[in-house]
C-alpha atoms as a PDB file:
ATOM      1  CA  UNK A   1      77.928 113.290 109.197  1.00  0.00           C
ATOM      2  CA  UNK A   2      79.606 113.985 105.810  1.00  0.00           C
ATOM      3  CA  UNK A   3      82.868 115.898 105.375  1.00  0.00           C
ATOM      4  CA  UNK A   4      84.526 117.093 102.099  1.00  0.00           C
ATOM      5  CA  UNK A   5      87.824 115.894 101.776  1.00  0.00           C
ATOM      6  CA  UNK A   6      89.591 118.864  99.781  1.00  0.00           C
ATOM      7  CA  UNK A   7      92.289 116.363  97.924  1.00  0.00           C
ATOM      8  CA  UNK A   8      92.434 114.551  94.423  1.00  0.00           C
ATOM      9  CA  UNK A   9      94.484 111.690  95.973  1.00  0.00           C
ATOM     10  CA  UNK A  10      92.953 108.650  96.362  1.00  0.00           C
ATOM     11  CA  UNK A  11      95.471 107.153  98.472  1.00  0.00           C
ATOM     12  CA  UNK A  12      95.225 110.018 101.526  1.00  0.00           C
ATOM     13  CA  UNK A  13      90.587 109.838 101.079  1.00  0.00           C
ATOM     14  CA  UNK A  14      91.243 105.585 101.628  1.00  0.00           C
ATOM     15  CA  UNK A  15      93.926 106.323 104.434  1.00  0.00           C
ATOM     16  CA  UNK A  16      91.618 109.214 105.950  1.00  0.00           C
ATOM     17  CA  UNK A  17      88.374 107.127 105.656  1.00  0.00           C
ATOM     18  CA  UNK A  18      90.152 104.162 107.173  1.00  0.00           C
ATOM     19  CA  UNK A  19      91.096 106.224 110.077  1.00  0.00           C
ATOM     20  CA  UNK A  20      88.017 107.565 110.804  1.00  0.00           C
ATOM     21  CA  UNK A  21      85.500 104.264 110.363  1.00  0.00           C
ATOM     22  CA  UNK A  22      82.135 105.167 110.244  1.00  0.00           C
ATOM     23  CA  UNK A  23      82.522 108.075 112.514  1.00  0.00           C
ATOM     24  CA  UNK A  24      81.550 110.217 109.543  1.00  0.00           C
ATOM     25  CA  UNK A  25      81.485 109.763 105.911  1.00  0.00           C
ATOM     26  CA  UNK A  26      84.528 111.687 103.825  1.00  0.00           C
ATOM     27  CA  UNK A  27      83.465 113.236 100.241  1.00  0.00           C
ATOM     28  CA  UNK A  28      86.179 113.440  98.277  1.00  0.00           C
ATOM     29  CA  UNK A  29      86.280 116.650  95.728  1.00  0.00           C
ATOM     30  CA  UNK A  30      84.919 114.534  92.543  1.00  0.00           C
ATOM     31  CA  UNK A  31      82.081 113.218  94.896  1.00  0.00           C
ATOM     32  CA  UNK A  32      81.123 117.111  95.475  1.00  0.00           C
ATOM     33  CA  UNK A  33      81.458 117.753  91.672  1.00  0.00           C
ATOM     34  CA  UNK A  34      84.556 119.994  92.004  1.00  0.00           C
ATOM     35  CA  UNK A  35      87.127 119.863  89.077  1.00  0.00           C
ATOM     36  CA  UNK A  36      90.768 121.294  90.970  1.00  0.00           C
ATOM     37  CA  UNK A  37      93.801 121.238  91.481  1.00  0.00           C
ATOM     38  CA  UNK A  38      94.551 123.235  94.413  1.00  0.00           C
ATOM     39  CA  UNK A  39      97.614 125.019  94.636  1.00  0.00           C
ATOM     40  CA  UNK A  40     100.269 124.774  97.523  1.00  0.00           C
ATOM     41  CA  UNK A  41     102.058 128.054  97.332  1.00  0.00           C
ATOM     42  CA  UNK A  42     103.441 128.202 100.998  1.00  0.00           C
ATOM     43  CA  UNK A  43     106.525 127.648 102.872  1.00  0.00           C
ATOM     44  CA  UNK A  44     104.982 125.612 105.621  1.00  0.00           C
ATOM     45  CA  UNK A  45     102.541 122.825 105.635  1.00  0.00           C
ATOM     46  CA  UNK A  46     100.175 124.281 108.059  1.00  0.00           C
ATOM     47  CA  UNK A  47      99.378 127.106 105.180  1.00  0.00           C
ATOM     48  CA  UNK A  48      99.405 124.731 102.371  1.00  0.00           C
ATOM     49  CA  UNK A  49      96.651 122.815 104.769  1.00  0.00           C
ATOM     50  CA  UNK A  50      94.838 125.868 105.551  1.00  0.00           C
ATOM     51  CA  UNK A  51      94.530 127.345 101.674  1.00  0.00           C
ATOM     52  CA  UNK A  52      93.072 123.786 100.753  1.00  0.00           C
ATOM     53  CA  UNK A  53      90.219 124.060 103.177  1.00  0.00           C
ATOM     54  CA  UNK A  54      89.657 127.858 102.570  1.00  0.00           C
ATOM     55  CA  UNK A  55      89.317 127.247  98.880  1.00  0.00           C
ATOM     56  CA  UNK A  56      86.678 124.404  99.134  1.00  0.00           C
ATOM     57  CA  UNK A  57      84.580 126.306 101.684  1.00  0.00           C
ATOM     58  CA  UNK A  58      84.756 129.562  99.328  1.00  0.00           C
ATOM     59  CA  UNK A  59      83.556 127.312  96.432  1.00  0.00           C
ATOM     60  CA  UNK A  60      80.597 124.908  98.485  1.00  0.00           C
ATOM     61  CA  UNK A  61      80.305 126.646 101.769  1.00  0.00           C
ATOM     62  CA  UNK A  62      80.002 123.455 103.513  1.00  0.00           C
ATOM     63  CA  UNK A  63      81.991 121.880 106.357  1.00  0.00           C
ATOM     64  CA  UNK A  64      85.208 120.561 104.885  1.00  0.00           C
ATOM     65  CA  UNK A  65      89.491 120.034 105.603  1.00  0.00           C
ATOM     66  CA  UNK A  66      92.038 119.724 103.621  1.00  0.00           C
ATOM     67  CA  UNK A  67      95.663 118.016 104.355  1.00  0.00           C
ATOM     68  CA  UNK A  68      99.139 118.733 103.530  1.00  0.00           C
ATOM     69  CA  UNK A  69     102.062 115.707 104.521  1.00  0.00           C
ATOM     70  CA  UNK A  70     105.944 116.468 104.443  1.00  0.00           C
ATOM     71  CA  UNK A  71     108.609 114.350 105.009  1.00  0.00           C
ATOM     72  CA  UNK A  72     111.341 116.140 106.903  1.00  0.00           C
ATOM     73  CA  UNK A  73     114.785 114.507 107.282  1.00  0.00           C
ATOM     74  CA  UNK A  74     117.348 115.426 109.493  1.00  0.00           C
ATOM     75  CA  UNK A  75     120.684 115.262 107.487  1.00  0.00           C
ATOM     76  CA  UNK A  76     118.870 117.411 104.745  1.00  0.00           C
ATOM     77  CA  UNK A  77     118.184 119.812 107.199  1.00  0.00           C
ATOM     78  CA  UNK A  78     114.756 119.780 107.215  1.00  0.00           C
ATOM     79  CA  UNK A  79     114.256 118.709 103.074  1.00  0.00           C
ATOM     80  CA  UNK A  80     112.030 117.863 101.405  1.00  0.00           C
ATOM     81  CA  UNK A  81     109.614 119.073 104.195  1.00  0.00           C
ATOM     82  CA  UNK A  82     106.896 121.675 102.357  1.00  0.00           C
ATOM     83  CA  UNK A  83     108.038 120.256  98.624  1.00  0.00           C
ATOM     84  CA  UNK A  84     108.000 116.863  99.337  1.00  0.00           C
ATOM     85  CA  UNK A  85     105.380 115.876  96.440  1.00  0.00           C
ATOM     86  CA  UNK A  86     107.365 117.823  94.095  1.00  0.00           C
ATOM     87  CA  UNK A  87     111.005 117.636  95.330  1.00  0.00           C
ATOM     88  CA  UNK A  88     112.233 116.016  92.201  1.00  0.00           C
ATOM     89  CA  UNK A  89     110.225 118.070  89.959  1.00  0.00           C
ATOM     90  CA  UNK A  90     106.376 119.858  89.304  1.00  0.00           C
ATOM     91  CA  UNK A  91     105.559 116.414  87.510  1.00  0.00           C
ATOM     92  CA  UNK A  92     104.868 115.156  91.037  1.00  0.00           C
ATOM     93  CA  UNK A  93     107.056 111.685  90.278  1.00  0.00           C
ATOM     94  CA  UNK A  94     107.461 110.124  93.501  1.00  0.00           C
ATOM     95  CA  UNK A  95     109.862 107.413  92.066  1.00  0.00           C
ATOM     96  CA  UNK A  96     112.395 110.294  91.088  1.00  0.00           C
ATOM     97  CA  UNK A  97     111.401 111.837  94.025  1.00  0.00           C
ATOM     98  CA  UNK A  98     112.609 108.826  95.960  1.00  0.00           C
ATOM     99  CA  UNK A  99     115.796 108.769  94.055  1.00  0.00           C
ATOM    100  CA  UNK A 100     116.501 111.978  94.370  1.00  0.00           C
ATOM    101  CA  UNK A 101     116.446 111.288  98.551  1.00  0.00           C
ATOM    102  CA  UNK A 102     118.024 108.319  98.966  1.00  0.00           C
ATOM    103  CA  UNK A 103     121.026 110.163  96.466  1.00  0.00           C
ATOM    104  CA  UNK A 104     121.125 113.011  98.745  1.00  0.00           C
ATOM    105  CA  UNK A 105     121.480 111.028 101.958  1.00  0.00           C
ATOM    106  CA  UNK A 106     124.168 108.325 100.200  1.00  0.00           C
ATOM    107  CA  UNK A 107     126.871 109.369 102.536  1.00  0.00           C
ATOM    108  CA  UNK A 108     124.939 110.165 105.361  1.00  0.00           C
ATOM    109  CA  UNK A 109     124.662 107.610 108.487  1.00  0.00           C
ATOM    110  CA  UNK A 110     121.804 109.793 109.839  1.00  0.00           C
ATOM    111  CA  UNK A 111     118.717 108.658 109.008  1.00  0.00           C
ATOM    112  CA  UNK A 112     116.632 109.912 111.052  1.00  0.00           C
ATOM    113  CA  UNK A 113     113.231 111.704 109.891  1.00  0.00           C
ATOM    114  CA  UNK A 114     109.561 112.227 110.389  1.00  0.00           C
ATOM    115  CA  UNK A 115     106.807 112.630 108.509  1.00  0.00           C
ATOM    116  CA  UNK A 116     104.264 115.559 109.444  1.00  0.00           C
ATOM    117  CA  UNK A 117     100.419 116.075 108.733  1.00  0.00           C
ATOM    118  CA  UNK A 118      98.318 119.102 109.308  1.00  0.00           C
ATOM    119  CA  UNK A 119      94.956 119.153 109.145  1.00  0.00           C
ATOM    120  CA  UNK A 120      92.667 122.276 108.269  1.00  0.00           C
ATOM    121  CA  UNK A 121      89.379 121.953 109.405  1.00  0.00           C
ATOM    122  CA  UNK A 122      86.516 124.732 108.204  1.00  0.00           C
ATOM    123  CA  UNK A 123      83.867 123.824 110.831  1.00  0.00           C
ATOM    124  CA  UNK A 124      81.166 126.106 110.739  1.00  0.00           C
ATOM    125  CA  UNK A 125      82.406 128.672 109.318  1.00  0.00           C
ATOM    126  CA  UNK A 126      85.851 128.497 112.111  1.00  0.00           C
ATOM    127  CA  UNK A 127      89.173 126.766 111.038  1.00  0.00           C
ATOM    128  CA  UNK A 128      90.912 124.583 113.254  1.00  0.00           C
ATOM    129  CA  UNK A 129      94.009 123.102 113.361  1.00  0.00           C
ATOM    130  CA  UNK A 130      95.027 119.135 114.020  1.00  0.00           C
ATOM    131  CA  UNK A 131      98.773 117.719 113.814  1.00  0.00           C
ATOM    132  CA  UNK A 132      99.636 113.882 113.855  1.00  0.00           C
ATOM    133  CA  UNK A 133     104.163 113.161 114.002  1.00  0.00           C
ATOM    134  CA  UNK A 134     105.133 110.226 113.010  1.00  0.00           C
ATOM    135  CA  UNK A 135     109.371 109.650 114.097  1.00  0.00           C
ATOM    136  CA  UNK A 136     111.818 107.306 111.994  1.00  0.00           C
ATOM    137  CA  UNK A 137     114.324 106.376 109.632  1.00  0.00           C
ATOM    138  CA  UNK A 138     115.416 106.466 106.220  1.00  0.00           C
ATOM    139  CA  UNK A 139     115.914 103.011 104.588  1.00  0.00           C
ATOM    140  CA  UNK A 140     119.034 103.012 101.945  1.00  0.00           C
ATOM    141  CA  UNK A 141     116.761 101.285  99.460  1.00  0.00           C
ATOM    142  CA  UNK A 142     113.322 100.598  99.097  1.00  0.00           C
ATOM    143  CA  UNK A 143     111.106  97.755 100.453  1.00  0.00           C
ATOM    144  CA  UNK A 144     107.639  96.380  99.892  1.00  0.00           C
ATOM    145  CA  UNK A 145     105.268  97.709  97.349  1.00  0.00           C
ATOM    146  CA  UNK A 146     101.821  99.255  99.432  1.00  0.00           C
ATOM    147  CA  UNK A 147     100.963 102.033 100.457  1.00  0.00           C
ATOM    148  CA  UNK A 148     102.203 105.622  98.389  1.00  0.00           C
ATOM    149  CA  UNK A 149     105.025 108.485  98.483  1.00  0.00           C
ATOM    150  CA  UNK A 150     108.028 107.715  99.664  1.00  0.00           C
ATOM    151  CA  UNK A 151     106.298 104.980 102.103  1.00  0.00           C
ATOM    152  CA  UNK A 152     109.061 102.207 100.759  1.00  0.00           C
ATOM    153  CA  UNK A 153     111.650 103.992 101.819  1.00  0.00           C
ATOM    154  CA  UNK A 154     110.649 105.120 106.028  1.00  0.00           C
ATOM    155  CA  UNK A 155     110.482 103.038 108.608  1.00  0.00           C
ATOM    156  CA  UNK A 156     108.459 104.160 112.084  1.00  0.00           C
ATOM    157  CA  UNK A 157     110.127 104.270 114.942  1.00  0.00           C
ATOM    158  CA  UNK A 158     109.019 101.164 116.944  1.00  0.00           C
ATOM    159  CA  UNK A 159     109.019  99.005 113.367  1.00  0.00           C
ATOM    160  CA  UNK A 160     111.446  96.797 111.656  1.00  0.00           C
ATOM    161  CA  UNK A 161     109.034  97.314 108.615  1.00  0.00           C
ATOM    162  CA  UNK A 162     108.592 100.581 105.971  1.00  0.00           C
ATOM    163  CA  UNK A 163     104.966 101.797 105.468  1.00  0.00           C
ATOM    164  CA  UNK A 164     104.614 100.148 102.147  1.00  0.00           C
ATOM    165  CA  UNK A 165     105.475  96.738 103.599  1.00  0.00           C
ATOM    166  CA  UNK A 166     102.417  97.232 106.102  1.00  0.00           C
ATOM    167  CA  UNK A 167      98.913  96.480 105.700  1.00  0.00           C
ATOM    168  CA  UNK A 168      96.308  99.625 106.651  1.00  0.00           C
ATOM    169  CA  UNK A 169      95.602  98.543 109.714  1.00  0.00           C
ATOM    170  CA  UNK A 170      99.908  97.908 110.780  1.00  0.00           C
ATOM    171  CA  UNK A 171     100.510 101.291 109.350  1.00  0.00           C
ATOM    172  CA  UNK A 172      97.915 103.434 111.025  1.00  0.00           C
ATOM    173  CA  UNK A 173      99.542 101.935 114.119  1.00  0.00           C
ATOM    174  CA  UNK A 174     102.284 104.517 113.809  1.00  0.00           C
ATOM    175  CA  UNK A 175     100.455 106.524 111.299  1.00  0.00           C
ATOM    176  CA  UNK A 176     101.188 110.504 111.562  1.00  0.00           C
ATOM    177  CA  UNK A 177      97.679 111.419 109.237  1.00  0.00           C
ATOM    178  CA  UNK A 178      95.955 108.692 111.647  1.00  0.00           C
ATOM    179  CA  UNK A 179      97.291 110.790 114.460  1.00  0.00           C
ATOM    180  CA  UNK A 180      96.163 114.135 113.017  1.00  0.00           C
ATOM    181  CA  UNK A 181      93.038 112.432 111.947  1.00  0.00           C
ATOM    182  CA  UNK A 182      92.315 110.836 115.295  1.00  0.00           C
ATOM    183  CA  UNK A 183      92.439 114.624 116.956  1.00  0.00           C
ATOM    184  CA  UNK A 184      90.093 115.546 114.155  1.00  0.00           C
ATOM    185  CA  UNK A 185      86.985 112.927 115.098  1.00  0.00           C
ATOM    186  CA  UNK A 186      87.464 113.527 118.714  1.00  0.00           C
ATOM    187  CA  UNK A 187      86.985 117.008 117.974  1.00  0.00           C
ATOM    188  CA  UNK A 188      84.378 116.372 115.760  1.00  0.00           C
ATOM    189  CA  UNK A 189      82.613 114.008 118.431  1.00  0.00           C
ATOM    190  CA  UNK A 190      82.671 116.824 121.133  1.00  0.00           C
ATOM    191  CA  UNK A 191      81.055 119.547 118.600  1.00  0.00           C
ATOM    192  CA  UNK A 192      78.380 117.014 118.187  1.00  0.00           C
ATOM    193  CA  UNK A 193      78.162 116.341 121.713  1.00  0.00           C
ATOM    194  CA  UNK A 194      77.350 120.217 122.022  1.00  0.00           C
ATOM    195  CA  UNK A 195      74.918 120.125 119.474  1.00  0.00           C
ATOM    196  CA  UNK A 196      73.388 117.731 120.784  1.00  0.00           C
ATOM    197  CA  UNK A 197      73.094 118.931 124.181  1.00  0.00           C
ATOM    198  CA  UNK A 198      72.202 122.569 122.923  1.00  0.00           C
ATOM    199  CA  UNK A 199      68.949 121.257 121.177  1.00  0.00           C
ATOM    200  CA  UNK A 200      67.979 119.232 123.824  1.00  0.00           C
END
């Protein structure tokens, strides 16, 4: 079964693919021949998901998701949530970007945060919808040097480690887009089920 991952970051097809195993095989946009950047214009992350998807099943009218992760931290009320790639700027830095935080939280003791994934999935022709949460805290500097974002700076509840000081397999033990993935191949599994069952 082959999916098209609508996303130009490496780092979410290898997290995504890891997640799912050999459940089904994830194309990513370059391995469908498709040259763009898709735009997140929304206010939530759910949207920002959802217009991914759409605009990869306009373009190839195959079966296909797309993603959108925010980091949303308490004391910021929320921030930088929706604009979390670009909360330091459209360049997409995620050093300044994790700067910027940890110099907005400086005289903060709350910590607290999660991160968020929603998953768009365009399934014949239908679009549903898969969320993974993943609860914990803001370090005051970073630590290790894996993983991507501002994964050197959050630590899961549950963890005395951040995400970048994990290996794959530690970090999609807590993982919020292994959580929204995980509700994506059990979905998946039970539409093939169906299928399967129809033609038989």
């Amino acid at each position: 079964m082959k999916l098209i991952f609508a996303t130009n970051n490496e780092h979410k097809v290898d997290e995504i693919q890891a997640a799912v195993g050999d459940v089904f095989q994830i194309m990513t946009l370059k391995d469908a021949n498709i040259d763009i950047d898709i735009p997140e214009p929304h206010d939530t992350i759910k949207e920002n998901a959802s217009e991914k998807s759409t605009t990869i099943h306009r373009l190839t009218h195959m079966n296909c998701f797309g993603e959108d992760t925010g980091l949303e931290v308490d004391a910021l009320k929320g921030e930088p949530g929706v604009k979390s790639a670009r909360y330091a700027g459209e360049e997409k830095s995620f050093d300044k970007n994790i700067e910027k935080l940890l110099s907005n939280l400086e005289q903060s003791d709350n910590r607290f945060a999660k991160f968020r994934t929603v998953i768009s999935l365009i399934w014949n022709d239908n679009e549903y919808l898969f969320e993974g949460i993943c609860n914990g805290v803001i370090t005051r500097e970073r630590k290790g040097f894996g993983g991507f974002g501002y994964d050197s700076v959050f630590i899961p509840n549950g963890s005395t480690k951040t995400f970048a000081e994990m290996t794959m397999s530690e970090k999609n033990q807590y993982s919020h887009r292994k959580k929204a993935a995980d509700k994506l191949i059990l979905f998946l599994q039970q539409m093939e089920k169906t299928e399967l069952k129809r033609q038989a």
